[in-house]
N, C-alpha and C. Protein backbone atom coordinates (compact mmCIF):
# COMPACT_ATOMS: atom_id res chain seq x y z
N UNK A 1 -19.84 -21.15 0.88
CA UNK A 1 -18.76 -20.76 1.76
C UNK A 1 -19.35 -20.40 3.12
N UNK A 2 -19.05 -21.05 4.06
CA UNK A 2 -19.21 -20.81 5.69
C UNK A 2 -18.77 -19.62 6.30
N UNK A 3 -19.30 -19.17 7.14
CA UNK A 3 -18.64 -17.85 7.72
C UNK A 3 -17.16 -18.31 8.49
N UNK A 4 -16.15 -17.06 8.47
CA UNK A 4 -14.64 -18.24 8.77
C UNK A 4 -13.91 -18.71 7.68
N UNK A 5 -14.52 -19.23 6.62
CA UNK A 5 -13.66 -19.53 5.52
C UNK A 5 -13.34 -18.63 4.77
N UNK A 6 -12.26 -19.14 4.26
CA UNK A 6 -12.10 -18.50 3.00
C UNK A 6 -11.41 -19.04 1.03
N UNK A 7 -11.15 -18.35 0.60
CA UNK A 7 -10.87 -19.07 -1.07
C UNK A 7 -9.64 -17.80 -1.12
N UNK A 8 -8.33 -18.44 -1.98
CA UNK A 8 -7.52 -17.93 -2.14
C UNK A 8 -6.95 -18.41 -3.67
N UNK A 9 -5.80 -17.31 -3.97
CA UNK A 9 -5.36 -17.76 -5.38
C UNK A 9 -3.94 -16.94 -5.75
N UNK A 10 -3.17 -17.20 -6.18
CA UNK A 10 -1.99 -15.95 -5.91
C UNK A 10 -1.87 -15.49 -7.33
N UNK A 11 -1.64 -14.25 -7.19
CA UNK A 11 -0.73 -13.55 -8.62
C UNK A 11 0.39 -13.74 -9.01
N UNK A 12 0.57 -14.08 -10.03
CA UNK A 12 1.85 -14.51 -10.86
C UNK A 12 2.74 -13.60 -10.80
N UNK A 13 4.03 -13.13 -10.52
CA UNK A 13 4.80 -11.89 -10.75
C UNK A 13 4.69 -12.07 -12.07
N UNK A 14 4.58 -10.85 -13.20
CA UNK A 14 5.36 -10.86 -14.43
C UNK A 14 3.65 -11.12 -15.09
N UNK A 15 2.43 -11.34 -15.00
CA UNK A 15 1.45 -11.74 -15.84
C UNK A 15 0.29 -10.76 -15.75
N UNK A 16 1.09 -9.65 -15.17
CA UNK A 16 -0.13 -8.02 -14.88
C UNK A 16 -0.46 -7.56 -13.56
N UNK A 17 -1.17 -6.91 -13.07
CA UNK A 17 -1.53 -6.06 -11.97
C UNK A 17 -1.27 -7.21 -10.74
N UNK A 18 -0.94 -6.67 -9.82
CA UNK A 18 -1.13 -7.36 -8.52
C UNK A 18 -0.48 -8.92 -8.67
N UNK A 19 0.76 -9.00 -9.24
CA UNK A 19 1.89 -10.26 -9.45
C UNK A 19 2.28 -10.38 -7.67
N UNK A 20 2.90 -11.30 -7.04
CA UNK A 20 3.06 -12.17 -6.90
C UNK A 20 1.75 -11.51 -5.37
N UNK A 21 1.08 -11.19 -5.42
CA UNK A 21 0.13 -10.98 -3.97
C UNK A 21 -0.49 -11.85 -3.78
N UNK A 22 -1.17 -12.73 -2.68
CA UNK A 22 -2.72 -13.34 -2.62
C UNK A 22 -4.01 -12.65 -2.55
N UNK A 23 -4.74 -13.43 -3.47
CA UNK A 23 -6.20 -12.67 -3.76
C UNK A 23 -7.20 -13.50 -2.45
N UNK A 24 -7.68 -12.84 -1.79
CA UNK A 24 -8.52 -14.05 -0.97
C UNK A 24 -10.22 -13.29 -0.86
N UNK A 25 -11.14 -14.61 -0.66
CA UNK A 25 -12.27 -14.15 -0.70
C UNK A 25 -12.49 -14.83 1.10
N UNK A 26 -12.88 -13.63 2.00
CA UNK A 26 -13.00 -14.37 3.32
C UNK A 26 -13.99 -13.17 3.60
N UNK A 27 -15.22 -14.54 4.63
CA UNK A 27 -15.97 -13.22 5.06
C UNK A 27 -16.49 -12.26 3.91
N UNK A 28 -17.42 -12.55 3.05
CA UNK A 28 -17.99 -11.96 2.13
C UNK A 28 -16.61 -10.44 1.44
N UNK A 29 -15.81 -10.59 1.34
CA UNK A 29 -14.59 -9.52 1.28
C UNK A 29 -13.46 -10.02 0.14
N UNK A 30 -13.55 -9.15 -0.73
CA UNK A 30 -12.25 -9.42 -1.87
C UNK A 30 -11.22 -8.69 -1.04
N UNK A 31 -10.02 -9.49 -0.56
CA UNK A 31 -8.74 -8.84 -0.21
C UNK A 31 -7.62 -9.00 -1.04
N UNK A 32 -6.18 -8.20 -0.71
CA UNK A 32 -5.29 -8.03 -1.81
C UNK A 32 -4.20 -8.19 -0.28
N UNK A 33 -3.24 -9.38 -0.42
CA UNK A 33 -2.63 -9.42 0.67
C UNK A 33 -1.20 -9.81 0.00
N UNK A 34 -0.44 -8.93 0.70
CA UNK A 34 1.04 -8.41 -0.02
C UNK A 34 1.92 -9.36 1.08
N UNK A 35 3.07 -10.52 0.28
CA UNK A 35 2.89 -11.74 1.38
C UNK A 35 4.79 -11.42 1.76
N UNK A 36 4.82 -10.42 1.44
CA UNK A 36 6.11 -9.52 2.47
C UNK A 36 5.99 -9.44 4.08
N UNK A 37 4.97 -8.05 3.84
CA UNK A 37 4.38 -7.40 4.94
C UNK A 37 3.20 -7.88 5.30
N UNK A 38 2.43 -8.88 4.77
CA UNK A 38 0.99 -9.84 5.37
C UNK A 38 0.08 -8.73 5.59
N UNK A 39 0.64 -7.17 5.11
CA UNK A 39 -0.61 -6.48 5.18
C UNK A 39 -2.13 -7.13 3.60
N UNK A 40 -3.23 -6.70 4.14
CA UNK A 40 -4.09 -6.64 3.12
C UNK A 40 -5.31 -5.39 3.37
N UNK A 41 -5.90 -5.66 2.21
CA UNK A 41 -6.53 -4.40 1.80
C UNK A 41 -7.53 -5.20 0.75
N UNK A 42 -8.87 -3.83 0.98
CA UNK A 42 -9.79 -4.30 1.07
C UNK A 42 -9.99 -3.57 -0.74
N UNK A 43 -10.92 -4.64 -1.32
CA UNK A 43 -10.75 -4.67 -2.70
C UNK A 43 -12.12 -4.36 -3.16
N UNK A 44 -13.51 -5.31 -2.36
CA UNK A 44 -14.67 -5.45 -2.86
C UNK A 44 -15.27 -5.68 -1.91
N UNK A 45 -16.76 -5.85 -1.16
CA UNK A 45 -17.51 -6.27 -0.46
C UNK A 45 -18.72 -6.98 -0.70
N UNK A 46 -19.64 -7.59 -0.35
CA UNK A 46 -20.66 -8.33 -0.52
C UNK A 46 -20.65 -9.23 -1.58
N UNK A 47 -19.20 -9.67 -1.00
CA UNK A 47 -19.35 -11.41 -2.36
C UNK A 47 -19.83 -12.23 -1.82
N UNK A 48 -21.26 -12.96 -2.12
CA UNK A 48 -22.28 -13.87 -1.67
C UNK A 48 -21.80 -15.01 -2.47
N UNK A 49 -21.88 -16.12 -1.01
CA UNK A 49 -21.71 -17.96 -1.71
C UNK A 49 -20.40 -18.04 -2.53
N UNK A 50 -18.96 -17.21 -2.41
CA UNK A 50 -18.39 -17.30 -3.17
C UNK A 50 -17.87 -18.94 -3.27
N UNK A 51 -17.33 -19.39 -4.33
CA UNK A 51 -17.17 -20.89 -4.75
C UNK A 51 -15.50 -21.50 -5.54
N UNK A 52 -15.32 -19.84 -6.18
CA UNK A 52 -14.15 -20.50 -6.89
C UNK A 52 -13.50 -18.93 -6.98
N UNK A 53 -12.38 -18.58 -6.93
CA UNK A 53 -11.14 -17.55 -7.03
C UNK A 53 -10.07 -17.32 -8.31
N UNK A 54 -9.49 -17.12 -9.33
CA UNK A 54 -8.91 -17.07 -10.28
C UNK A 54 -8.56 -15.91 -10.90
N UNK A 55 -7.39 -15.96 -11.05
CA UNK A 55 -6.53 -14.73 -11.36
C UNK A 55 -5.90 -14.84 -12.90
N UNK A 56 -6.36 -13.98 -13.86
CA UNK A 56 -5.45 -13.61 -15.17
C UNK A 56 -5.32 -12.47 -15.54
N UNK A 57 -3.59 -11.99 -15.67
CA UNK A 57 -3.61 -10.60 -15.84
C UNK A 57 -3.94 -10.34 -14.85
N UNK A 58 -5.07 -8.96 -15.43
CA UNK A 58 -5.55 -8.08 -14.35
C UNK A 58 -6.63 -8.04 -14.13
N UNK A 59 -6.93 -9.11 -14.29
CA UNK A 59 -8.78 -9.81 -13.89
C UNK A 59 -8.82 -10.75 -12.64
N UNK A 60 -9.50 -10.97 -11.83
CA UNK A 60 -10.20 -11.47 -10.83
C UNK A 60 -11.49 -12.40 -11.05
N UNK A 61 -11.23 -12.95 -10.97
CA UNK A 61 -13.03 -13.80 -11.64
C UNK A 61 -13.41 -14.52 -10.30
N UNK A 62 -14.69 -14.08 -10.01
CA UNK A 62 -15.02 -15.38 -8.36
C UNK A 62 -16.19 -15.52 -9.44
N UNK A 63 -16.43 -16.80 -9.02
CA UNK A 63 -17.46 -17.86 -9.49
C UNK A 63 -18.18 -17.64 -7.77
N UNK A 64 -19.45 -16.96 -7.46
CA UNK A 64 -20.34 -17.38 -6.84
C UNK A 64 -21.46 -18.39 -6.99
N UNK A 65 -22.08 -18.72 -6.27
CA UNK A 65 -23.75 -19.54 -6.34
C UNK A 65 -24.41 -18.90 -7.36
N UNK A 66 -24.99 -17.80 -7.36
CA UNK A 66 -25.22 -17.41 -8.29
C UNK A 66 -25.12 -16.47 -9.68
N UNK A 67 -23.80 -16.14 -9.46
CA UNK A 67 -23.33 -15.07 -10.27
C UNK A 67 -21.77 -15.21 -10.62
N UNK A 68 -20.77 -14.67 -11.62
CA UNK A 68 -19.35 -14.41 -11.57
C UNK A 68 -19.06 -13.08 -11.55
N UNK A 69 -18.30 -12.67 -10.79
CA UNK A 69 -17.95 -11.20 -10.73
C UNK A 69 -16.60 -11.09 -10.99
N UNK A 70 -16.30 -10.15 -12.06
CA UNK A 70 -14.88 -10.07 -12.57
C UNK A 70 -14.40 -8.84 -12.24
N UNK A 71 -13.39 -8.90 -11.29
CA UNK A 71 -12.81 -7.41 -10.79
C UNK A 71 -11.62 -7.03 -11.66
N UNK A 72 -11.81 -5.89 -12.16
CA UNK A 72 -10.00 -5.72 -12.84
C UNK A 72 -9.59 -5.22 -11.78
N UNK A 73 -7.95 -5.21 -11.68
CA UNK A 73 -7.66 -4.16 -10.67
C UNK A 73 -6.82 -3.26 -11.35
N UNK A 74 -6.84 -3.72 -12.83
CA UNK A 74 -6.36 -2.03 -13.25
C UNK A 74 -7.26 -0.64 -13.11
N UNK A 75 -8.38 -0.91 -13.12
CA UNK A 75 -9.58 0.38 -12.85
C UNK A 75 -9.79 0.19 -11.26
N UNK A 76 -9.42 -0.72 -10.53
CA UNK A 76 -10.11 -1.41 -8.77
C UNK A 76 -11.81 -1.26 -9.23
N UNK A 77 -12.54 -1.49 -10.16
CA UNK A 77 -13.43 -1.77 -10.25
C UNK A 77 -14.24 -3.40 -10.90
């Protein structure tokens, strides 16, 4: 991922935490962007080479270069 880009994925209403929001990975940054008010908020930091974005429930999964990091956002950890 280039600096500038970003990876996105939306929440399902009705399938757990954070339904119908976009999840986006921009600028090394997990955001949570509420597509009412286009506000977002900051979720995670230092996601390196992220590659792929995916949402179930209340899991987050980015597929980086070298690693997957699975955020719940029922704990925001």
């Amino acid at each position: 991922m280039t600096a500038g880009s970003k990876i996105s994925c939306m929440g399902i209403i009705g399938d757990g935490c954070g339904g119908g929001r976009e999840f986006i990975v921009e600028d090394e940054v997990l955001y949570a962007k509420d597509p009412i008010t286009q506000d977002k908020i900051i979720l995670l930091n230092n996601i390196i080479d992220a590659r792929e974005i995916n949402k179930s429930g209340c899991i987050i999964t980015i597929k980086c270069k070298s690693k997957v990091i699975e955020f719940d956002l029922s704990t925001l950890r």
